[in-house]
PDB file of N, CA and C in Angstrom:
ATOM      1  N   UNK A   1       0.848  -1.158   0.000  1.00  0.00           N
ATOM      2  CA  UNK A   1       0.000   0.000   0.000  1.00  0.00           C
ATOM      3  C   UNK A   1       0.896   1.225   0.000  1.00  0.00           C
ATOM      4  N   UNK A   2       0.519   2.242  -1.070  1.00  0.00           N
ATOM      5  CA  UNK A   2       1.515   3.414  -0.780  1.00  0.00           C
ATOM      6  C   UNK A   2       0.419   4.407  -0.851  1.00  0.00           C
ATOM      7  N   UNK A   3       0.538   5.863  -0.316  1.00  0.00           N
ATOM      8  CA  UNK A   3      -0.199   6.803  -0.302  1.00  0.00           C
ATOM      9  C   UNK A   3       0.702   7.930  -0.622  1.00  0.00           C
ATOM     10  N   UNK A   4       0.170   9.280  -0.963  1.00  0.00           N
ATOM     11  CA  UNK A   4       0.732  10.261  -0.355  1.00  0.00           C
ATOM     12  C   UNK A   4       0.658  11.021   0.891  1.00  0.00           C
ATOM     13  N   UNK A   5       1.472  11.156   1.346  1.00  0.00           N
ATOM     14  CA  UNK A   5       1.089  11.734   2.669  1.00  0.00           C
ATOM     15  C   UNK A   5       0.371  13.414   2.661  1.00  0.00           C
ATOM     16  N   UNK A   6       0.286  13.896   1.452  1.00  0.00           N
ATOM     17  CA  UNK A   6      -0.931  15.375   1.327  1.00  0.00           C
ATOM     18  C   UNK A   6      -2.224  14.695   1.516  1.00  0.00           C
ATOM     19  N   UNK A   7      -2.320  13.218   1.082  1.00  0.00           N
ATOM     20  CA  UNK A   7      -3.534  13.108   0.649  1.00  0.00           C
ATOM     21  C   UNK A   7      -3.944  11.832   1.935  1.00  0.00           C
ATOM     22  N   UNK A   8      -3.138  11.050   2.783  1.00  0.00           N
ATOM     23  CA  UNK A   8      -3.253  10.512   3.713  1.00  0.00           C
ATOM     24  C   UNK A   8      -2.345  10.466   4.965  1.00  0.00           C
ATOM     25  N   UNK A   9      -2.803  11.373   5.842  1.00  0.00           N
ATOM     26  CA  UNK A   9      -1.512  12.077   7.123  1.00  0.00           C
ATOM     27  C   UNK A   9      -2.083  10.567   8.317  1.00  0.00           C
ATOM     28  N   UNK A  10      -1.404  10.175   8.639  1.00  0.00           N
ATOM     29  CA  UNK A  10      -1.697   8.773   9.454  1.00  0.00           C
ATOM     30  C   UNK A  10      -1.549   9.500  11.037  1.00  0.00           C
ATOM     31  N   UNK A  11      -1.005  10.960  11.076  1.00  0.00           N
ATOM     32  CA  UNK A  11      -1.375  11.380  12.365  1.00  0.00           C
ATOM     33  C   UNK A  11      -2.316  11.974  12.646  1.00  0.00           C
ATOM     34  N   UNK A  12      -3.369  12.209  11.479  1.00  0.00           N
ATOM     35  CA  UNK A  12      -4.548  12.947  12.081  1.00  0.00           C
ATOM     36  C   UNK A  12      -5.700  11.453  11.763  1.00  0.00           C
ATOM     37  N   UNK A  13      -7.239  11.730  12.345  1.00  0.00           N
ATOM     38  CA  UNK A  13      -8.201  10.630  12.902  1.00  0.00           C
ATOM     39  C   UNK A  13      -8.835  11.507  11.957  1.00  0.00           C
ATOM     40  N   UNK A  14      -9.447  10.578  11.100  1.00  0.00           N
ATOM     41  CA  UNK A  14     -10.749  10.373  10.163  1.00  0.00           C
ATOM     42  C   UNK A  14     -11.566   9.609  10.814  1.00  0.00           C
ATOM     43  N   UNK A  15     -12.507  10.537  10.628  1.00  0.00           N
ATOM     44  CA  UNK A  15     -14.152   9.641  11.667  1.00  0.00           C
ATOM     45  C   UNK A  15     -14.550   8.769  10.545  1.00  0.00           C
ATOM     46  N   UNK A  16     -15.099   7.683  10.701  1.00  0.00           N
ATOM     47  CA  UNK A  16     -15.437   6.983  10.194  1.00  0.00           C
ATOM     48  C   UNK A  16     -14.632   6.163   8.831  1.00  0.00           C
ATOM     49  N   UNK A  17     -15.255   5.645   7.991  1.00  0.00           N
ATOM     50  CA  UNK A  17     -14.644   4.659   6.862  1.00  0.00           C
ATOM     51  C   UNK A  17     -14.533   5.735   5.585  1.00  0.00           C
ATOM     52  N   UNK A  18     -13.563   6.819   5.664  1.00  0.00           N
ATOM     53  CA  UNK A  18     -13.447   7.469   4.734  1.00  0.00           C
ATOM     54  C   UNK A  18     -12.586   6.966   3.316  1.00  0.00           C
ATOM     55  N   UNK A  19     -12.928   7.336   2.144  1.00  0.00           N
ATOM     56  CA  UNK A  19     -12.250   6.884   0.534  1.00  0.00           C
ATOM     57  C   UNK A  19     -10.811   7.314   0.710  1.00  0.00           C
ATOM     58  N   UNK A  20     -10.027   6.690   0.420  1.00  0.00           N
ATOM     59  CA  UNK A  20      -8.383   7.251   0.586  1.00  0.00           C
ATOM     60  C   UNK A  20      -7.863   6.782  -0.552  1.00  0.00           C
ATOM     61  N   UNK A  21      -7.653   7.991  -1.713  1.00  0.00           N
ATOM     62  CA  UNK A  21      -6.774   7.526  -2.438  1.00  0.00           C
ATOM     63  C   UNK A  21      -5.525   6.998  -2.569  1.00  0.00           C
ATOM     64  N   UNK A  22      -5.496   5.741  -3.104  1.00  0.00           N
ATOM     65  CA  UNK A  22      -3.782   5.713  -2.632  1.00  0.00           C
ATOM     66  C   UNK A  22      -3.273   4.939  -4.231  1.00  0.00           C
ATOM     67  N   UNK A  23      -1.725   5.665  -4.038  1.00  0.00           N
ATOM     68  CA  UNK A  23      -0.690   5.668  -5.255  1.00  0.00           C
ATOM     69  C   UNK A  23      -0.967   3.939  -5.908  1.00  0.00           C
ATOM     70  N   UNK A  24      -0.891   2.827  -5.167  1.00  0.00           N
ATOM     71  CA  UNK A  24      -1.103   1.729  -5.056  1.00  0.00           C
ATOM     72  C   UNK A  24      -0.873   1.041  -4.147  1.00  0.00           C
ATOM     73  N   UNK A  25      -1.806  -0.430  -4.403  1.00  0.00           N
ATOM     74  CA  UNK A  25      -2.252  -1.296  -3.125  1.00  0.00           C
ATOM     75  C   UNK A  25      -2.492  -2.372  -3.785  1.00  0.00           C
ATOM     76  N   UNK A  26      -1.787  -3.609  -3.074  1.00  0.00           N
ATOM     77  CA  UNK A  26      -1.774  -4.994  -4.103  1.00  0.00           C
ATOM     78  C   UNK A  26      -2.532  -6.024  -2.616  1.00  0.00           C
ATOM     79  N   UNK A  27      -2.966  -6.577  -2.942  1.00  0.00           N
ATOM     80  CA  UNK A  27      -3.843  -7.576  -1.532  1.00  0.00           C
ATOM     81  C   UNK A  27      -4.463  -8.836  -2.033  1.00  0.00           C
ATOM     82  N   UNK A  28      -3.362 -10.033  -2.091  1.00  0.00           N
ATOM     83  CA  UNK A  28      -3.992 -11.051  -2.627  1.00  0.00           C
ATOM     84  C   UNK A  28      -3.330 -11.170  -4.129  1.00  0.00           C
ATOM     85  N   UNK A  29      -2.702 -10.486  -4.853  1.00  0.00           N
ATOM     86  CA  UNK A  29      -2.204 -10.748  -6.143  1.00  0.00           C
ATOM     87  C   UNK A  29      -3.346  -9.931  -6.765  1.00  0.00           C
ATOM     88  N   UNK A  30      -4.692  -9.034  -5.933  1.00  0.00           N
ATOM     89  CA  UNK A  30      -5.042  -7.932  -6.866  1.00  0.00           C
ATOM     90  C   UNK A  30      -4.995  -6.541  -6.340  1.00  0.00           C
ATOM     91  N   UNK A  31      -4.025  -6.016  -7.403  1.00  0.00           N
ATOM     92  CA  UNK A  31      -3.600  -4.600  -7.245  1.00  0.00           C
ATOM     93  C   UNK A  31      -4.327  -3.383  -8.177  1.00  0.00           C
ATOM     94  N   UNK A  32      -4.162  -2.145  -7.598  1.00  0.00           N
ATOM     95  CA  UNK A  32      -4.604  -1.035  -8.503  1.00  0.00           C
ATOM     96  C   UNK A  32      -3.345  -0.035  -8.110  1.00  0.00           C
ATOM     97  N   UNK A  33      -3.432   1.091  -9.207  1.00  0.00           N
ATOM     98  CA  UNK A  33      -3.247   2.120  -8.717  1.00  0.00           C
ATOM     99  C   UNK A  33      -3.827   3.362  -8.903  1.00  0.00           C
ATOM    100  N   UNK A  34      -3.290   4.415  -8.380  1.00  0.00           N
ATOM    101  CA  UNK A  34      -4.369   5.492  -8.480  1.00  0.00           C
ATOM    102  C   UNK A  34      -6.094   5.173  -7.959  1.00  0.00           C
ATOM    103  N   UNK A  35      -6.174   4.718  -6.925  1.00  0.00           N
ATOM    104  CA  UNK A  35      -7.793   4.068  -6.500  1.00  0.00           C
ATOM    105  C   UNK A  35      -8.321   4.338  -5.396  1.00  0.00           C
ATOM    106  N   UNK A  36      -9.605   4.503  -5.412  1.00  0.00           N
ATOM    107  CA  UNK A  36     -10.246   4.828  -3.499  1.00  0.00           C
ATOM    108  C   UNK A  36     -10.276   3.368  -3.141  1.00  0.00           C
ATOM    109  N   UNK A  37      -9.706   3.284  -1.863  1.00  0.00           N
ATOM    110  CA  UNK A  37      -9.954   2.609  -0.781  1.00  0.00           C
ATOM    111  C   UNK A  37     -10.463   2.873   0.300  1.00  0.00           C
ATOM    112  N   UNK A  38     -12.131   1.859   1.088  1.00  0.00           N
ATOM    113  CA  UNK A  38     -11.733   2.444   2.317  1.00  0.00           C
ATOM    114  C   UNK A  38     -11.109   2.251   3.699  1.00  0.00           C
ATOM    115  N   UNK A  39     -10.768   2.800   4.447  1.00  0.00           N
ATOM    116  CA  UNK A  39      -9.786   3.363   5.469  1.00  0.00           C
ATOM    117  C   UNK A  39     -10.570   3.135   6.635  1.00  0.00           C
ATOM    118  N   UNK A  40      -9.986   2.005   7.514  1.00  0.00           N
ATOM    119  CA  UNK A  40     -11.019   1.804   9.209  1.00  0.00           C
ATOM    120  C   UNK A  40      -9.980   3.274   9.696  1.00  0.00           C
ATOM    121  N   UNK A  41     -10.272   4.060  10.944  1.00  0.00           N
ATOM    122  CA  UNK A  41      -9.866   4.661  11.476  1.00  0.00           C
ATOM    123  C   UNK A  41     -10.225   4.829  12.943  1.00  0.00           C
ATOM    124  N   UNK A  42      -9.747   4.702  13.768  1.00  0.00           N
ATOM    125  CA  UNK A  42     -10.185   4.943  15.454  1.00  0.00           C
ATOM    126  C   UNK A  42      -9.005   5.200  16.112  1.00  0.00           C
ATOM    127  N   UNK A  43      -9.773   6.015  17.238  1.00  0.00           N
ATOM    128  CA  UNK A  43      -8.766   7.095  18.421  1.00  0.00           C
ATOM    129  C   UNK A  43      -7.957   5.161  19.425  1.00  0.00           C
ATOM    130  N   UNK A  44      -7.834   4.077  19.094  1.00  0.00           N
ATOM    131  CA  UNK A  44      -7.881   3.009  20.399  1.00  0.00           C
ATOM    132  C   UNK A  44      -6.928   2.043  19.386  1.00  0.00           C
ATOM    133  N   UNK A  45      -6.945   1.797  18.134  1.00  0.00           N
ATOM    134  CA  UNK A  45      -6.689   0.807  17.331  1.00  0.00           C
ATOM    135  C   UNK A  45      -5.606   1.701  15.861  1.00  0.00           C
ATOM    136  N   UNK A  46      -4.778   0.735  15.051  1.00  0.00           N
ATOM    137  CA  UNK A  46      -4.266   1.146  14.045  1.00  0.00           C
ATOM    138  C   UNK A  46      -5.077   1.492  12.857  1.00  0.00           C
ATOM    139  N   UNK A  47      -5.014   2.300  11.817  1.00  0.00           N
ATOM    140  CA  UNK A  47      -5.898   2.709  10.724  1.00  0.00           C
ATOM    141  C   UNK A  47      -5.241   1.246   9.936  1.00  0.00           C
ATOM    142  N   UNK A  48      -6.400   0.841   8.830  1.00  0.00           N
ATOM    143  CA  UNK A  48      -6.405  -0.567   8.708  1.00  0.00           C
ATOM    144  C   UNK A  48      -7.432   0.199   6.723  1.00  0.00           C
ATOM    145  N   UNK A  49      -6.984  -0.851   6.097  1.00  0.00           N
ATOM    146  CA  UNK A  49      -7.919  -0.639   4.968  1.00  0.00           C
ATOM    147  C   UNK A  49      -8.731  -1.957   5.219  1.00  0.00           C
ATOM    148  N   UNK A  50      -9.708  -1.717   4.265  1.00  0.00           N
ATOM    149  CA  UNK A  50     -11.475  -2.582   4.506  1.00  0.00           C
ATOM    150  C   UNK A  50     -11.442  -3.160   3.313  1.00  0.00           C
ATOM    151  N   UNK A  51     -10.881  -4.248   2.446  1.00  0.00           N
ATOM    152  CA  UNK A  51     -10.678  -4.807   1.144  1.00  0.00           C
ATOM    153  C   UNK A  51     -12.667  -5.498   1.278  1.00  0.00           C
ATOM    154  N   UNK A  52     -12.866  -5.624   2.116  1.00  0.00           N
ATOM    155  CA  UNK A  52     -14.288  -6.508   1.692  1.00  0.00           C
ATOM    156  C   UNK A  52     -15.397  -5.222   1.434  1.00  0.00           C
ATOM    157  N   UNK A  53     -15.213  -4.192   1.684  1.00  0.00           N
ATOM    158  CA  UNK A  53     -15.813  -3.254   1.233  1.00  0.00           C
ATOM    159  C   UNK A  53     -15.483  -2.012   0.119  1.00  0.00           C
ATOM    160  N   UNK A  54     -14.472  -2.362  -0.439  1.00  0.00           N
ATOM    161  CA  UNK A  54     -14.405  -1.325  -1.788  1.00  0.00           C
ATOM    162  C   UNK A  54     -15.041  -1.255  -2.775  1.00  0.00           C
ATOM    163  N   UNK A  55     -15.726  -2.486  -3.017  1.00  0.00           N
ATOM    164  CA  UNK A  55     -16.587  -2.729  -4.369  1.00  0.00           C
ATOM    165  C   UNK A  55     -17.839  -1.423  -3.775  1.00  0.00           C
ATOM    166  N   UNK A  56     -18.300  -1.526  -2.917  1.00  0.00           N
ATOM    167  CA  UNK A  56     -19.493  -1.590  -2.148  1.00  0.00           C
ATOM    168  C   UNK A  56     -19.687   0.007  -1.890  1.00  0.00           C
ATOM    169  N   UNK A  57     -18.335   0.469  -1.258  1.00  0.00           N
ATOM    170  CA  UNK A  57     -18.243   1.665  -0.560  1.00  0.00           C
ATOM    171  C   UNK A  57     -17.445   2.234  -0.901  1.00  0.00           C
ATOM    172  N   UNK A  58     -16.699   2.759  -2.226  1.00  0.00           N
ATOM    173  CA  UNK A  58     -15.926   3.172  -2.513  1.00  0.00           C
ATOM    174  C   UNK A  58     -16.137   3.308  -4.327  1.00  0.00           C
ATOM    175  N   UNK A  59     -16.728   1.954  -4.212  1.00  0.00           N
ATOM    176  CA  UNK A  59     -17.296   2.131  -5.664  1.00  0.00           C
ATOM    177  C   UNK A  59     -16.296   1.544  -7.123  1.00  0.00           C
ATOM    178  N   UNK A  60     -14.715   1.043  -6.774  1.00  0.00           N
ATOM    179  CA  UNK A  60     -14.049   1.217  -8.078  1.00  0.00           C
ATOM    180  C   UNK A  60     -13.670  -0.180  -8.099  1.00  0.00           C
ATOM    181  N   UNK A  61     -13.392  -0.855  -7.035  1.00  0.00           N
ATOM    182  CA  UNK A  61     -12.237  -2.219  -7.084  1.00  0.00           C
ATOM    183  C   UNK A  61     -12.747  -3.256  -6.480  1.00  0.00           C
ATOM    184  N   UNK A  62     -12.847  -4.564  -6.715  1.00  0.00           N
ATOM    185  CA  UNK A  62     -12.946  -5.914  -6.072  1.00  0.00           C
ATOM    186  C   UNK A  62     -11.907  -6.422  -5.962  1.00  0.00           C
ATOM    187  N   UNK A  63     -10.947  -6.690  -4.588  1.00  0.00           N
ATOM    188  CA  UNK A  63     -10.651  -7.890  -4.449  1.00  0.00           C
ATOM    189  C   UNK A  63     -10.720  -8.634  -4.127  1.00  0.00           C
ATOM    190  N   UNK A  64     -10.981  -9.764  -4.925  1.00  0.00           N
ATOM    191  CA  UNK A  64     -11.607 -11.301  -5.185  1.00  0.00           C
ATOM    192  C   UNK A  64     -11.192 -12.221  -3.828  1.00  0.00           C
ATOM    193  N   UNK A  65     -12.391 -12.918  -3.226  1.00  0.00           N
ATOM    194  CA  UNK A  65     -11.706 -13.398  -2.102  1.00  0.00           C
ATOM    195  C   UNK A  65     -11.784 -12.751  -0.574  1.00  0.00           C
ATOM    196  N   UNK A  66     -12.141 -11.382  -0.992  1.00  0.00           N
ATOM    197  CA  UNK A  66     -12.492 -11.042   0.670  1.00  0.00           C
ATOM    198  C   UNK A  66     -13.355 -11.203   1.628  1.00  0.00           C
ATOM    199  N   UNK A  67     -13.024 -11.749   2.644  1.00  0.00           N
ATOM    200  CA  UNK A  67     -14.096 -12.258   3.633  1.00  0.00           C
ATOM    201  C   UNK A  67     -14.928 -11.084   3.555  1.00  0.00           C
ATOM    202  N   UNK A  68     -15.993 -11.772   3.839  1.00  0.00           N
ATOM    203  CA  UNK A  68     -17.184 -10.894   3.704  1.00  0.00           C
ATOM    204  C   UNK A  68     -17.493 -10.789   5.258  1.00  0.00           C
ATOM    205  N   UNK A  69     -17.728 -11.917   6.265  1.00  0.00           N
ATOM    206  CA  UNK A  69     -17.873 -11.393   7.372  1.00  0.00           C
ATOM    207  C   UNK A  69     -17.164 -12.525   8.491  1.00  0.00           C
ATOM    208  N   UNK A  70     -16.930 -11.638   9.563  1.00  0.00           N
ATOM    209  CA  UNK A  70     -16.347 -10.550   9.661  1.00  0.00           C
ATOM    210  C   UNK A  70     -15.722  -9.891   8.142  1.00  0.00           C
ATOM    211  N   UNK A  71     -15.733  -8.196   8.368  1.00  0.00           N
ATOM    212  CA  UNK A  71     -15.470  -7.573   7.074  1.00  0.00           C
ATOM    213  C   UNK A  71     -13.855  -8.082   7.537  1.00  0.00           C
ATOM    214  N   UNK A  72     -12.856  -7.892   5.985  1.00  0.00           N
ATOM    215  CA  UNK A  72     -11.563  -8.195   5.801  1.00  0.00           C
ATOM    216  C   UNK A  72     -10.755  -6.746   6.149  1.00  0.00           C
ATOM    217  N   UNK A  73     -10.381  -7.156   6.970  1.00  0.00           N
ATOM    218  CA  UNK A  73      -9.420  -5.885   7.458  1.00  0.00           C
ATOM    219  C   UNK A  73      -7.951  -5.857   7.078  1.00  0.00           C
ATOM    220  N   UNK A  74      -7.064  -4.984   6.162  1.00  0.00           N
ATOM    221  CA  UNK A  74      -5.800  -5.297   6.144  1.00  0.00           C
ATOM    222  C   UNK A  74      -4.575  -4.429   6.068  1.00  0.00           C
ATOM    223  N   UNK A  75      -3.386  -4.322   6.203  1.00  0.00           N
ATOM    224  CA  UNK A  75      -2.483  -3.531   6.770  1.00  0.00           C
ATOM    225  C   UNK A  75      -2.437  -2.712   7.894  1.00  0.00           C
ATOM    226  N   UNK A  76      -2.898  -2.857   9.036  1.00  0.00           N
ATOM    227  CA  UNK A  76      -3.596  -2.621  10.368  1.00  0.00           C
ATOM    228  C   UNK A  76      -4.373  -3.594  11.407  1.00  0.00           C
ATOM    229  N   UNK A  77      -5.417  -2.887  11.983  1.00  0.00           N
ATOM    230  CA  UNK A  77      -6.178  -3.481  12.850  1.00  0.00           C
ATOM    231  C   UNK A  77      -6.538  -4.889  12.043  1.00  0.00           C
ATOM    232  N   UNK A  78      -6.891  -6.064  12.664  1.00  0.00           N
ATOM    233  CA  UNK A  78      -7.547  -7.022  12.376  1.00  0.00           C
ATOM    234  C   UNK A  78      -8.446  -7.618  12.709  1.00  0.00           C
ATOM    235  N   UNK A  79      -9.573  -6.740  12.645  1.00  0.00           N
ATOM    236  CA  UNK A  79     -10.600  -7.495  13.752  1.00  0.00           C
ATOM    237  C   UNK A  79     -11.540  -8.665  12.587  1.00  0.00           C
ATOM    238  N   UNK A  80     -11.082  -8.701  11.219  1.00  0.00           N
ATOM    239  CA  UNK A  80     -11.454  -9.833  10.264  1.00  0.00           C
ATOM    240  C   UNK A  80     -10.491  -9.779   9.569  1.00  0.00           C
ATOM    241  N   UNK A  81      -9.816 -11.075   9.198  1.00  0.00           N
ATOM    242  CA  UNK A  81      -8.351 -11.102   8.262  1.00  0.00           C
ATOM    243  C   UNK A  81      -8.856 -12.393   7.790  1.00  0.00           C
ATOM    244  N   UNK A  82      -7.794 -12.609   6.427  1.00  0.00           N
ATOM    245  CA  UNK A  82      -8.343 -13.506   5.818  1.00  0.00           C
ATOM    246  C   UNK A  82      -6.172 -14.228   5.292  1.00  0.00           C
ATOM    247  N   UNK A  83      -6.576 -15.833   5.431  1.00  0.00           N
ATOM    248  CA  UNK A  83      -5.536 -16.541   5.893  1.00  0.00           C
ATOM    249  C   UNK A  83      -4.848 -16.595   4.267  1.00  0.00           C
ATOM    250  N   UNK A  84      -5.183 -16.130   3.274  1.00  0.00           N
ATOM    251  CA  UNK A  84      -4.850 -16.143   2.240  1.00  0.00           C
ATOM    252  C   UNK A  84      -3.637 -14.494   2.014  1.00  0.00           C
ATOM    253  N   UNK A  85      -3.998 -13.678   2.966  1.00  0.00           N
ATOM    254  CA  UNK A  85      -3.633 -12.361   2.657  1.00  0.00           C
ATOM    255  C   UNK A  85      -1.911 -12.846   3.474  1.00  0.00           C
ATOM    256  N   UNK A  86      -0.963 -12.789   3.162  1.00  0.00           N
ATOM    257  CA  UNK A  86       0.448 -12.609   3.387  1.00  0.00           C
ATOM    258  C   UNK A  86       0.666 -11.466   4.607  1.00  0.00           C
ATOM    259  N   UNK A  87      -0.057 -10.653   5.116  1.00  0.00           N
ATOM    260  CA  UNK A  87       0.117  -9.677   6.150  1.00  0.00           C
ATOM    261  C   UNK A  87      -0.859 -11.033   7.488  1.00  0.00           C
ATOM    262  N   UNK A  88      -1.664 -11.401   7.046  1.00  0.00           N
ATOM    263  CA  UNK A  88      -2.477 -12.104   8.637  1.00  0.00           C
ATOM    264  C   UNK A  88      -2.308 -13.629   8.360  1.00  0.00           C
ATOM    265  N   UNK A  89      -1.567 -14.299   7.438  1.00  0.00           N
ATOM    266  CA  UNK A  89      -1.261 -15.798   7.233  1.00  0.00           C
ATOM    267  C   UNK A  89      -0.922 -16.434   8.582  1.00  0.00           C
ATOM    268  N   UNK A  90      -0.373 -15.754   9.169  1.00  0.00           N
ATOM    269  CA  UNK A  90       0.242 -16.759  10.224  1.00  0.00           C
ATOM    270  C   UNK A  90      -0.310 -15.648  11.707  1.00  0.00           C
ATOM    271  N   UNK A  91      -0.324 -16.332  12.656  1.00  0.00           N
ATOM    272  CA  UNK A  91      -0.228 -15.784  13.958  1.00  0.00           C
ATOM    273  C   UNK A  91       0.750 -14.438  14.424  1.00  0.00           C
ATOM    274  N   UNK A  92       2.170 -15.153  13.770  1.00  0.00           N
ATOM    275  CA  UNK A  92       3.204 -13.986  14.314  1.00  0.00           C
ATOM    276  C   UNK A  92       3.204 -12.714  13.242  1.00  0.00           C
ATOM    277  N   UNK A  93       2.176 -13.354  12.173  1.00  0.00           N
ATOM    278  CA  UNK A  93       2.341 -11.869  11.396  1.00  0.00           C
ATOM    279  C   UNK A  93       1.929 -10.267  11.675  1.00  0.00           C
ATOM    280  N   UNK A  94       2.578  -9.263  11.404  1.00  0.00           N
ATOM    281  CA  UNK A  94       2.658  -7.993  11.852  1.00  0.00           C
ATOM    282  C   UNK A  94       2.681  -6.983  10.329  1.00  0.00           C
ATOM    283  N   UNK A  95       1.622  -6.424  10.943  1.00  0.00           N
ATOM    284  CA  UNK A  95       1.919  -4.833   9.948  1.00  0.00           C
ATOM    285  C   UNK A  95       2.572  -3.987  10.291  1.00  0.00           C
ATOM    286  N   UNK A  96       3.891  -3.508   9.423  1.00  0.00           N
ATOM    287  CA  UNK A  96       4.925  -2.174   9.621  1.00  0.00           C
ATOM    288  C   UNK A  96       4.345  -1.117   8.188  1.00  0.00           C
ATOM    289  N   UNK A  97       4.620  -0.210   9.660  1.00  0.00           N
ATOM    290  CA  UNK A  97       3.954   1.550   8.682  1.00  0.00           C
ATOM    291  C   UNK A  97       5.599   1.729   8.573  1.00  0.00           C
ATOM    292  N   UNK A  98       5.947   2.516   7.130  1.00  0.00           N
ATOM    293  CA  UNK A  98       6.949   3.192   7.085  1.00  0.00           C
ATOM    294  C   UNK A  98       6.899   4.205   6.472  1.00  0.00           C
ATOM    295  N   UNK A  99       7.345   5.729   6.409  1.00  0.00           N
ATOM    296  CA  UNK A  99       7.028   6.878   6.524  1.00  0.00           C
ATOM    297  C   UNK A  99       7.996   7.283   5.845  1.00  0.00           C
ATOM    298  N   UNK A 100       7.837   7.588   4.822  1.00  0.00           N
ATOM    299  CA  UNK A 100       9.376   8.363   3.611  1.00  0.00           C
ATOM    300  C   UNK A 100       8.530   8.859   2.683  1.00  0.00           C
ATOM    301  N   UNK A 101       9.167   9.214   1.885  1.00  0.00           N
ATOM    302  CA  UNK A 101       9.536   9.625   0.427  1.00  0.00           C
ATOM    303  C   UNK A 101      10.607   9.612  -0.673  1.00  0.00           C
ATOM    304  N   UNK A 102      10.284   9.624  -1.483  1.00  0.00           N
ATOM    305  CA  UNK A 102      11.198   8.925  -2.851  1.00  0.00           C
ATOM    306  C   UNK A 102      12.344   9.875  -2.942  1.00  0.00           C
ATOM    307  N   UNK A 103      13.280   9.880  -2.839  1.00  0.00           N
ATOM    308  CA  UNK A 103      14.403  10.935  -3.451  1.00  0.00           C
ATOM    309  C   UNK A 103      14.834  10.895  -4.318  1.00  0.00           C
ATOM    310  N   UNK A 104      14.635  12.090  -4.889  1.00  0.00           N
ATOM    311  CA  UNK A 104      15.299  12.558  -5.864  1.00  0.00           C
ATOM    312  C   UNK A 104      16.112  13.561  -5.608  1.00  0.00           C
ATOM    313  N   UNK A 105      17.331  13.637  -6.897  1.00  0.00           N
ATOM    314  CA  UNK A 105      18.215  14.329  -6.654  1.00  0.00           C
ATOM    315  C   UNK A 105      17.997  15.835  -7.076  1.00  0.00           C
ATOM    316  N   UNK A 106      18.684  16.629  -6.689  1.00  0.00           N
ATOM    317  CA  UNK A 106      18.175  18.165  -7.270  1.00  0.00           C
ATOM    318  C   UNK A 106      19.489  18.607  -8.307  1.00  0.00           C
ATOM    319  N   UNK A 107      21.199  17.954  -7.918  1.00  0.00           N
ATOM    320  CA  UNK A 107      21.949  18.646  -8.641  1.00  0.00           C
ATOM    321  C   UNK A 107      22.116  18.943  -9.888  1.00  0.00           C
ATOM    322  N   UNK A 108      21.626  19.845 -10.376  1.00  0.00           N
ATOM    323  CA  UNK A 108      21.410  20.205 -11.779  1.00  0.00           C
ATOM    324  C   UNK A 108      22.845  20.489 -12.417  1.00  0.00           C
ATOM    325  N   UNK A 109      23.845  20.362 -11.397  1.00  0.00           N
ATOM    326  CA  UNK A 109      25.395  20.441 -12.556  1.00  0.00           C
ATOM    327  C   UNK A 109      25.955  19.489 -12.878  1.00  0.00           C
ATOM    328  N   UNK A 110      25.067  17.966 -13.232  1.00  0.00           N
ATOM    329  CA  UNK A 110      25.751  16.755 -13.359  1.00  0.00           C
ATOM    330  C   UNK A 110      26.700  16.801 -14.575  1.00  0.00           C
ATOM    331  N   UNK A 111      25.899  17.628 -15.823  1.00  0.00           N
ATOM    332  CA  UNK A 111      26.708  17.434 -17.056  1.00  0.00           C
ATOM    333  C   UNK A 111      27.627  18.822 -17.255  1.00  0.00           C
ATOM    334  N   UNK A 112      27.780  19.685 -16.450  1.00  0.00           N
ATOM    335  CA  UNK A 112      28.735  20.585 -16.404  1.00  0.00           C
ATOM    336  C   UNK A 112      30.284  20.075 -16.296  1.00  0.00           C
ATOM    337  N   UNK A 113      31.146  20.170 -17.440  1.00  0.00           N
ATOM    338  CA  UNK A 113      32.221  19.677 -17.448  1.00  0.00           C
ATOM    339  C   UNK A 113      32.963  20.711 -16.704  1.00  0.00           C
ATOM    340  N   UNK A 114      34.345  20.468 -15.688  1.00  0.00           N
ATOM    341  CA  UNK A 114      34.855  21.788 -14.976  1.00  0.00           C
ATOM    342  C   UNK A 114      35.982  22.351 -16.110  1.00  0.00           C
ATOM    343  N   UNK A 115      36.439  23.685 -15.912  1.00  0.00           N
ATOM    344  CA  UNK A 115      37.511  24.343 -16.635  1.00  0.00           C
ATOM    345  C   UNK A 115      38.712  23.972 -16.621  1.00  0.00           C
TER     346      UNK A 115
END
């Protein structure tokens, strides 16, 4: 799952199951990019995306396979996971948030030959 962080700040609380665009998100061997997903969010628990509800509530993407109930919760909270998804397969599995951006370089005198 990648986002931008203008467009998804993981330190501020969205009430409810808001659409979050994100850059791309692969879950199960089906990916998009550029797509709304939605986003569990609460003040007690990790923000978590809702794969069993995008068709539904978001309107653009199915991926095939999501428990329907409990809803499929994934990269976060798990209060429904599904044993096929590579993040909740096993017991000891864990979701890591990591927080960057891509670098690029700025030096514009690469092809300046010196005197």
């Amino acid at each position: 799952m990648r986002a931008r962080k203008c467009r998804l700040n993981m330190m501020t609380y969205y009430s409810g199951k808001p659409c979050i665009w994100m850059n791309y998100i692969n879950i199960r061997g089906t990916a998009c990019r550029k797509c709304l997903v939605p986003m569990w969010f609460s003040t007690s628990t990790h923000a978590s995306t809702i794969s069993s509800l995008t068709q539904n509530y978001c309107g653009r993407i199915k991926f095939p396979g999501a428990a329907g109930s409990p809803q499929e919760y994934n990269f976060g909270t798990y209060n429904g996971y599904n044993r096929d998804f590579g993040c909740t397969r096993y017991g000891e599995s864990t979701t890591n948030w990591w927080f960057g951006d891509i670098y690029v370089t700025t030096n514009r005198f690469t092809n300046i030959k010196p005197i």
